[in-house]
Protein backbone atom coordinates (compact mmCIF):
# COMPACT_ATOMS: atom_id res chain seq x y z
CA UNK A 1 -20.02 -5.70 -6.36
CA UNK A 2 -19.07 -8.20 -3.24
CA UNK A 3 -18.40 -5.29 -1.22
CA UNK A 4 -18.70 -8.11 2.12
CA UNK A 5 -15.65 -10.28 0.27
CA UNK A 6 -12.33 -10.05 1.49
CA UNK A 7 -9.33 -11.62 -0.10
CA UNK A 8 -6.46 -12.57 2.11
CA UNK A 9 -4.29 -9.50 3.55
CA UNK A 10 -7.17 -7.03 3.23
CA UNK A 11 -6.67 -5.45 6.67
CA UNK A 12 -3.03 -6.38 6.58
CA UNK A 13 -1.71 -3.83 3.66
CA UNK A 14 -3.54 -0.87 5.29
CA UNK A 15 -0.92 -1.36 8.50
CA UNK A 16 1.63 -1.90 5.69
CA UNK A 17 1.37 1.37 4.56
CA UNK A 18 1.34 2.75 7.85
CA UNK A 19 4.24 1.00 8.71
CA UNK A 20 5.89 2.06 5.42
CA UNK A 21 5.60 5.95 6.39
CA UNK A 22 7.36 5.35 9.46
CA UNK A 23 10.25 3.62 7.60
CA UNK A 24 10.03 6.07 4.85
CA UNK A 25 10.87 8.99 7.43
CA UNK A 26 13.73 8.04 8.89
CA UNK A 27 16.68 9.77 8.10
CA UNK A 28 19.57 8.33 5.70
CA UNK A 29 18.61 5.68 3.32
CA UNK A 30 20.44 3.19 5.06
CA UNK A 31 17.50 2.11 7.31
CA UNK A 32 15.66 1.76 3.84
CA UNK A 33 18.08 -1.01 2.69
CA UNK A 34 18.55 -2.66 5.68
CA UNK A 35 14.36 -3.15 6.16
CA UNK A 36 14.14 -3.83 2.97
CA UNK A 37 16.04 -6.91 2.98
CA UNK A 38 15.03 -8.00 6.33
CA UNK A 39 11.30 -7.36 5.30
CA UNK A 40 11.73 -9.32 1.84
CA UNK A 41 13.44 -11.85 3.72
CA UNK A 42 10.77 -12.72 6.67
CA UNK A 43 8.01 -11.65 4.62
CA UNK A 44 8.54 -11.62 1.10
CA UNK A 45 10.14 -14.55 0.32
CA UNK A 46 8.09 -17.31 1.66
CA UNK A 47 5.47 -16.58 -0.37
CA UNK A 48 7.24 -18.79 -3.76
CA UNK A 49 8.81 -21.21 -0.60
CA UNK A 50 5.35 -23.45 -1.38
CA UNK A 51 6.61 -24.04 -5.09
CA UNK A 52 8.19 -27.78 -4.33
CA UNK A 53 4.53 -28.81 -2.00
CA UNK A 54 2.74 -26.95 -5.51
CA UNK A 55 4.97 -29.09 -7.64
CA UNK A 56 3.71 -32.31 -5.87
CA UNK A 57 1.16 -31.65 -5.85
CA UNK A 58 0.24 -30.50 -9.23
CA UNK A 59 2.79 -31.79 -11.23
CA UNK A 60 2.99 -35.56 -12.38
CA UNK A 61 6.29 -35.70 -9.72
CA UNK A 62 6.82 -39.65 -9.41
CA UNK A 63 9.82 -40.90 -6.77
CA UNK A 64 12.38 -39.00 -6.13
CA UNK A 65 14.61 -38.46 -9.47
CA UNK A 66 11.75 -36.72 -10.65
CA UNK A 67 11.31 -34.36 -8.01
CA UNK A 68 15.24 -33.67 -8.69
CA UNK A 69 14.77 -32.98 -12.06
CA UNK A 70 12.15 -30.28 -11.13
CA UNK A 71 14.54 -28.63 -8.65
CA UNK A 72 16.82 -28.96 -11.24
CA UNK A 73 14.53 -27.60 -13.82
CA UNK A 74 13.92 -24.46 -11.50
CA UNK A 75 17.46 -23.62 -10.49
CA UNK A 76 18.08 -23.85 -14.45
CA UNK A 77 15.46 -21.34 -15.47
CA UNK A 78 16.61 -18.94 -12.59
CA UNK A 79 20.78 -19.47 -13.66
CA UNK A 80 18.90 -18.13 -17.39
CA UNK A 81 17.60 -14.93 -16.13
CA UNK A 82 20.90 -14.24 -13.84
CA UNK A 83 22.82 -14.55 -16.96
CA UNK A 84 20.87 -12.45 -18.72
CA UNK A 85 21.27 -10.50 -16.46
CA UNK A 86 25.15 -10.56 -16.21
CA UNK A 87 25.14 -9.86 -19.92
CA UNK A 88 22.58 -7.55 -21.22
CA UNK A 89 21.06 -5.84 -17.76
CA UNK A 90 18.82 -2.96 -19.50
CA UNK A 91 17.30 -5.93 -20.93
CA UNK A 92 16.88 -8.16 -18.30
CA UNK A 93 15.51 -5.12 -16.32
CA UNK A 94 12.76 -4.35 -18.75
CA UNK A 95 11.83 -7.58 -19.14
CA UNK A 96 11.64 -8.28 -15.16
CA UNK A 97 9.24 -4.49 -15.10
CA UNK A 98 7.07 -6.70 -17.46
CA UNK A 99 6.69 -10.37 -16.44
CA UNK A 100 6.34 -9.06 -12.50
CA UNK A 101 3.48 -6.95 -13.96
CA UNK A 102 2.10 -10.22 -15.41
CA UNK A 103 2.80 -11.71 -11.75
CA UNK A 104 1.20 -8.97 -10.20
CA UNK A 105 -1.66 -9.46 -12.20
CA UNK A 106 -2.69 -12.54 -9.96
CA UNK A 107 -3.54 -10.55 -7.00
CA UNK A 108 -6.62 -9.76 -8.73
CA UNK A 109 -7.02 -11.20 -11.91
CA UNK A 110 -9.64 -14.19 -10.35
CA UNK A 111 -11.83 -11.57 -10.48
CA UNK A 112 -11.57 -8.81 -12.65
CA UNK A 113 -9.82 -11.30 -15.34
CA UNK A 114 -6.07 -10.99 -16.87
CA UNK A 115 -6.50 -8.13 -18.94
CA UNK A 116 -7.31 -6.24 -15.89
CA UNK A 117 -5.23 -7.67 -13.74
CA UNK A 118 -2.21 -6.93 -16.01
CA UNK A 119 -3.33 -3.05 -15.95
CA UNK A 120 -3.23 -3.24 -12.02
CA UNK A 121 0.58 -4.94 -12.37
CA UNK A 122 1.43 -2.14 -14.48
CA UNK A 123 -0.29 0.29 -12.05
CA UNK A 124 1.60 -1.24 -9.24
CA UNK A 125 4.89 -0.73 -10.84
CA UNK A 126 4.21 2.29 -12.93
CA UNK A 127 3.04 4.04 -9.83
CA UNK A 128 6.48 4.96 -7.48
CA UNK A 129 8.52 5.89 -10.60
CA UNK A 130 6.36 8.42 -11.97
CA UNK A 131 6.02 9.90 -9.05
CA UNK A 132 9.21 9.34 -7.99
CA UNK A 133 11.67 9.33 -11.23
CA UNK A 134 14.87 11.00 -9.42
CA UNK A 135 14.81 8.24 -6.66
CA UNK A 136 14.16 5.22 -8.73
CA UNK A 137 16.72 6.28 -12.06
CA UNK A 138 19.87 5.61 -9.48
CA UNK A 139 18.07 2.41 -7.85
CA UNK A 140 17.85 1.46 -11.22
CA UNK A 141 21.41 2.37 -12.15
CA UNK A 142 22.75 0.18 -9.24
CA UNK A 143 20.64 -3.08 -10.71
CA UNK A 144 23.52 -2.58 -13.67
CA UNK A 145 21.11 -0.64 -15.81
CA UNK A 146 22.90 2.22 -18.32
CA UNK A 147 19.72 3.32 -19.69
CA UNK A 148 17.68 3.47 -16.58
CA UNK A 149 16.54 6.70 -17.70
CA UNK A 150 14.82 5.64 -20.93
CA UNK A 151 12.89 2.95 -19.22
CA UNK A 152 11.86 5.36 -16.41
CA UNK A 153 11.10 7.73 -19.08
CA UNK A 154 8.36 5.18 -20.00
CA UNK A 155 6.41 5.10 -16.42
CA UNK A 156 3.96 7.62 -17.13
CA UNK A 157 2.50 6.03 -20.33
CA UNK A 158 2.51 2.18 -18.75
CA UNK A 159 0.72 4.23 -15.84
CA UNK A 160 -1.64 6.20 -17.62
CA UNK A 161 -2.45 2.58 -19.67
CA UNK A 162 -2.67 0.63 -16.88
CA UNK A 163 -4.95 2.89 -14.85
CA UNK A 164 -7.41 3.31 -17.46
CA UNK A 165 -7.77 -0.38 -18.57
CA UNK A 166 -8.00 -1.63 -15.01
CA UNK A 167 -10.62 1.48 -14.60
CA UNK A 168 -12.72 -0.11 -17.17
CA UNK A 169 -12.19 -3.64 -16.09
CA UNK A 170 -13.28 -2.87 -12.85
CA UNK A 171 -16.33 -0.36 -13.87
CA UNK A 172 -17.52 -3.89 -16.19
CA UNK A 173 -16.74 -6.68 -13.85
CA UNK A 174 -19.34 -7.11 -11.23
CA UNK A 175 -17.34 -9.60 -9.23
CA UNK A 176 -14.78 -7.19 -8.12
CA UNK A 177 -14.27 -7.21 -4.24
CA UNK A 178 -14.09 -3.91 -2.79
CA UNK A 179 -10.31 -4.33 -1.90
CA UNK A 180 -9.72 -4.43 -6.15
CA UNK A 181 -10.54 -0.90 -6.00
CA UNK A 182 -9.31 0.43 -2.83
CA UNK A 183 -5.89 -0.80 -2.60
CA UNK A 184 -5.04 0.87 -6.19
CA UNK A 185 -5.98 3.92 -4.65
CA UNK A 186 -3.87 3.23 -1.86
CA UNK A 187 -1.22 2.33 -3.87
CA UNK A 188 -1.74 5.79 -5.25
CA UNK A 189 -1.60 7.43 -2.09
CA UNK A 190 1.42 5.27 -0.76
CA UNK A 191 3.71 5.76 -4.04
CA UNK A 192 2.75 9.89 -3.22
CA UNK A 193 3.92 9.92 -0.17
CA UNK A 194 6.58 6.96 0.67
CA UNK A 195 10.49 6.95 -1.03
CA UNK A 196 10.37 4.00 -3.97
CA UNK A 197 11.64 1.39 -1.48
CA UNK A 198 9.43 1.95 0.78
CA UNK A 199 6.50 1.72 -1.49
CA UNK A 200 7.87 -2.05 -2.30
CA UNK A 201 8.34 -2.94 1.04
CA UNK A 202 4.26 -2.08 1.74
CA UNK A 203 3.07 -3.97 -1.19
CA UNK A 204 5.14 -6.86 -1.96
CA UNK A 205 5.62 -7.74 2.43
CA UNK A 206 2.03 -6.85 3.21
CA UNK A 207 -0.09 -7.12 0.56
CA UNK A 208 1.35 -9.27 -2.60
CA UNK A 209 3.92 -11.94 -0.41
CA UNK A 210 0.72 -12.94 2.53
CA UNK A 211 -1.91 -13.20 -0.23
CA UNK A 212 -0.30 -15.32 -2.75
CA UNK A 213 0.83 -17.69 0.45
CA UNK A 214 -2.38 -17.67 2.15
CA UNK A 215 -4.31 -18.97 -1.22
CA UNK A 216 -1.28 -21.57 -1.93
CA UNK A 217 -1.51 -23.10 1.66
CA UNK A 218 -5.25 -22.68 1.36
CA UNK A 219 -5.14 -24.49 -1.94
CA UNK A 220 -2.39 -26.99 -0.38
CA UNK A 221 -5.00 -28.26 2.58
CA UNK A 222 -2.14 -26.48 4.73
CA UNK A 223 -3.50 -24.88 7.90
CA UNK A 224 -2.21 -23.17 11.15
CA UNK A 225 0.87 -21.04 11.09
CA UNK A 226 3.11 -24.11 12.42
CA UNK A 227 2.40 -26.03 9.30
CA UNK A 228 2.63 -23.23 7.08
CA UNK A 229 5.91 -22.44 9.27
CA UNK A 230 7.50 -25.96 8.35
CA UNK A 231 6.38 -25.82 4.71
CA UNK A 232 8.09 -22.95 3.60
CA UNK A 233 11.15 -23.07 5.38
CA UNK A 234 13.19 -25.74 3.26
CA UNK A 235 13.26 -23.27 0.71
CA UNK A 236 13.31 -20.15 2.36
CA UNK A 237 16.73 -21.34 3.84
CA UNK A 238 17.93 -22.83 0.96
CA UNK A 239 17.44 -18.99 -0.71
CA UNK A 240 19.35 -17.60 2.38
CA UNK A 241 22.18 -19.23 1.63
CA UNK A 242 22.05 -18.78 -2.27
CA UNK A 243 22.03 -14.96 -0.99
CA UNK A 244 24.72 -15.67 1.25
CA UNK A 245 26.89 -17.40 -1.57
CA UNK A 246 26.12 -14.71 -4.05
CA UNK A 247 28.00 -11.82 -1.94
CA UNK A 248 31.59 -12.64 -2.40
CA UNK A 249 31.03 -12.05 -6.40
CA UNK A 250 29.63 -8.69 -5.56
CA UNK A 251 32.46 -7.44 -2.75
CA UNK A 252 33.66 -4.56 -5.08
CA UNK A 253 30.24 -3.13 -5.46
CA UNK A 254 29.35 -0.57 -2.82
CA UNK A 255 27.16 -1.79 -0.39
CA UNK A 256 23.88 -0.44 -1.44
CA UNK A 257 24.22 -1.40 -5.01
CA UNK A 258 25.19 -4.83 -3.43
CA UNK A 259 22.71 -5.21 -1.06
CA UNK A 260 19.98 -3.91 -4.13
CA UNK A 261 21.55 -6.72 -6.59
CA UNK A 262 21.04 -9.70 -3.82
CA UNK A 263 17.35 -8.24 -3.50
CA UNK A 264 15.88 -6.86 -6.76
CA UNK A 265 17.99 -9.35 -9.19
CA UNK A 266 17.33 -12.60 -6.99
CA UNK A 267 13.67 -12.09 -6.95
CA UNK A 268 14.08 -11.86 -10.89
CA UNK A 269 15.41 -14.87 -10.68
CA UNK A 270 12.81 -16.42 -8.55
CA UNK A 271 10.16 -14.93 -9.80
CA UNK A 272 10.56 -16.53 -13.54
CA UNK A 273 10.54 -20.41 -12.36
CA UNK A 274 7.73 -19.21 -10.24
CA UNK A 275 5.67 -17.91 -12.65
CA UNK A 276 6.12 -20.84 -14.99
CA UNK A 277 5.21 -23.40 -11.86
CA UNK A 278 2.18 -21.66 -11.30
CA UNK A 279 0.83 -20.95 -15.28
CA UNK A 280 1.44 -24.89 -15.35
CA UNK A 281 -0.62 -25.55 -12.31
CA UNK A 282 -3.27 -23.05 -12.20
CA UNK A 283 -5.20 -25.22 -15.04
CA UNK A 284 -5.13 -28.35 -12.73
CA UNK A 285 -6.53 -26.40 -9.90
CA UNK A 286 -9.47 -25.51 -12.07
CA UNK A 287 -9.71 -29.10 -12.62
């Protein structure tokens, strides 16, 4: 084991969590909603703002039509998944469970490969709704979902799966860093103590969002917070005000459920185009 290796935001999602049981005990779950978007905003979102400098450079992008088509391309793919969405939402909520599992998987996956990093995606997600089942049905319930309590009905298992595949991933891989078994068992600890939300806001802000940016610029030749700063922020914006434009068509929602759908059903929309960029690239980075 490379007990001595650190990947990016080792030091960073042990503050998350502390930070995360501070939120988690204030009163109300207002203050809940309102970090939560202001976290995923500032800190979650950037991290899939480096897709268009990826596409560039990764993709065989030549003059500027074709760098239209792939915006075009991306906005397409996430318009799919919010009509899915729109039409068939316990669907489209399964399926987004699943394929952020798969996304999840990258944290790790380098070095424990994608069978175990898939276990640890399902670990991540399985984690705050078994522990948590009568906080996450009605979060669930406000994402559109009628059957939310069949799919949380299925935590335990996807839990009990994932755990013991990444288990024995990790007890065969000898190139596991010492963070690929300590922050599960954080993540353990955290979905324990913290409300669902809460639990999110630690991971995917201090742990997921800062290590999938900090390998992208790394692998992008982009260095120093200024750059990094002035690469992501085209499309960071651009996101703000497809957030901004979404709210009118959710006015007779109540505010939480409204606030949830911008959140939880936009990154479901990002995250698909995403994922597709990067299984595309990933190859030509080996190369």
């Amino acid at each position: 084991m490379q007990a001595t290796h650190h990947p990016p935001a080792f030091w960073l999602f042990p503050i998350g969590l502390v930070v995360a049981l501070g939120v988690s005990a204030l009163p109300g779950e207002w203050p809940l909603y309102a970090i939560l978007a202001i976290s995923t905003a500032v800190l979650g979102l950037p991290h899939g703002s480096l897709d268009t400098a990826v596409a560039k450079r990764h993709l065989p992008l030549k003059g500027p039509l074709q760098l239209v088509g792939f915006h075009l391309g991306y906005l397409a793919l996430g318009g799919v998944v919010l009509a899915i969405w729109w039409q068939a939402p316990n669907a489209a909520l399964a399926a987004f469970l699943l394929y952020s599992a798969v996304h999840f998987a990258d944290d790790i996956a380098v070095r424990i490969g994608h069978i175990g990093g898939t276990a640890y995606g399902l670990w991540v997600l399985s984690l705050p709704v078994t522990f948590h089942p009568e906080q996450v049905q009605p979060l669930f319930e406000m994402l559109g979902a009628d059957q939310a309590a069949r799919i949380v009905a299925v935590a335990p298992y996807t839990l009990a799966l994932g755990g013991g595949v990444l288990a024995i991933c990790l007890a065969r891989c000898p190139q596991r860093a010492t963070s690929d078994w300590r922050d599960p068992l954080l993540l353990a600890a955290g979905a324990a103590l913290l409300h669902p939300l809460a639990y999110f806001i630690a991971y995917w802000c201090f742990l997921h969002s800062p290590r999938h940016l900090e390998l992208a610029a790394r692998d992008l030749g982009i260095h120093g917070w200024r750059d990094r700063l002035k690469a992501v922020a085209p499309i960071t914006l651009a996101t703000y005000a497809l957030a901004l434009i979404a709210v009118p068509f959710l006015m007779e929602l109540p505010s939480d459920a409204a606030l949830m759908r911008i959140v939880f059903i936009g990154l479901a929309a990002l995250t698909v185009p995403h994922m597709v960029l990067e299984l595309i690239a990933s190859p030509r980075r080996a190369g």
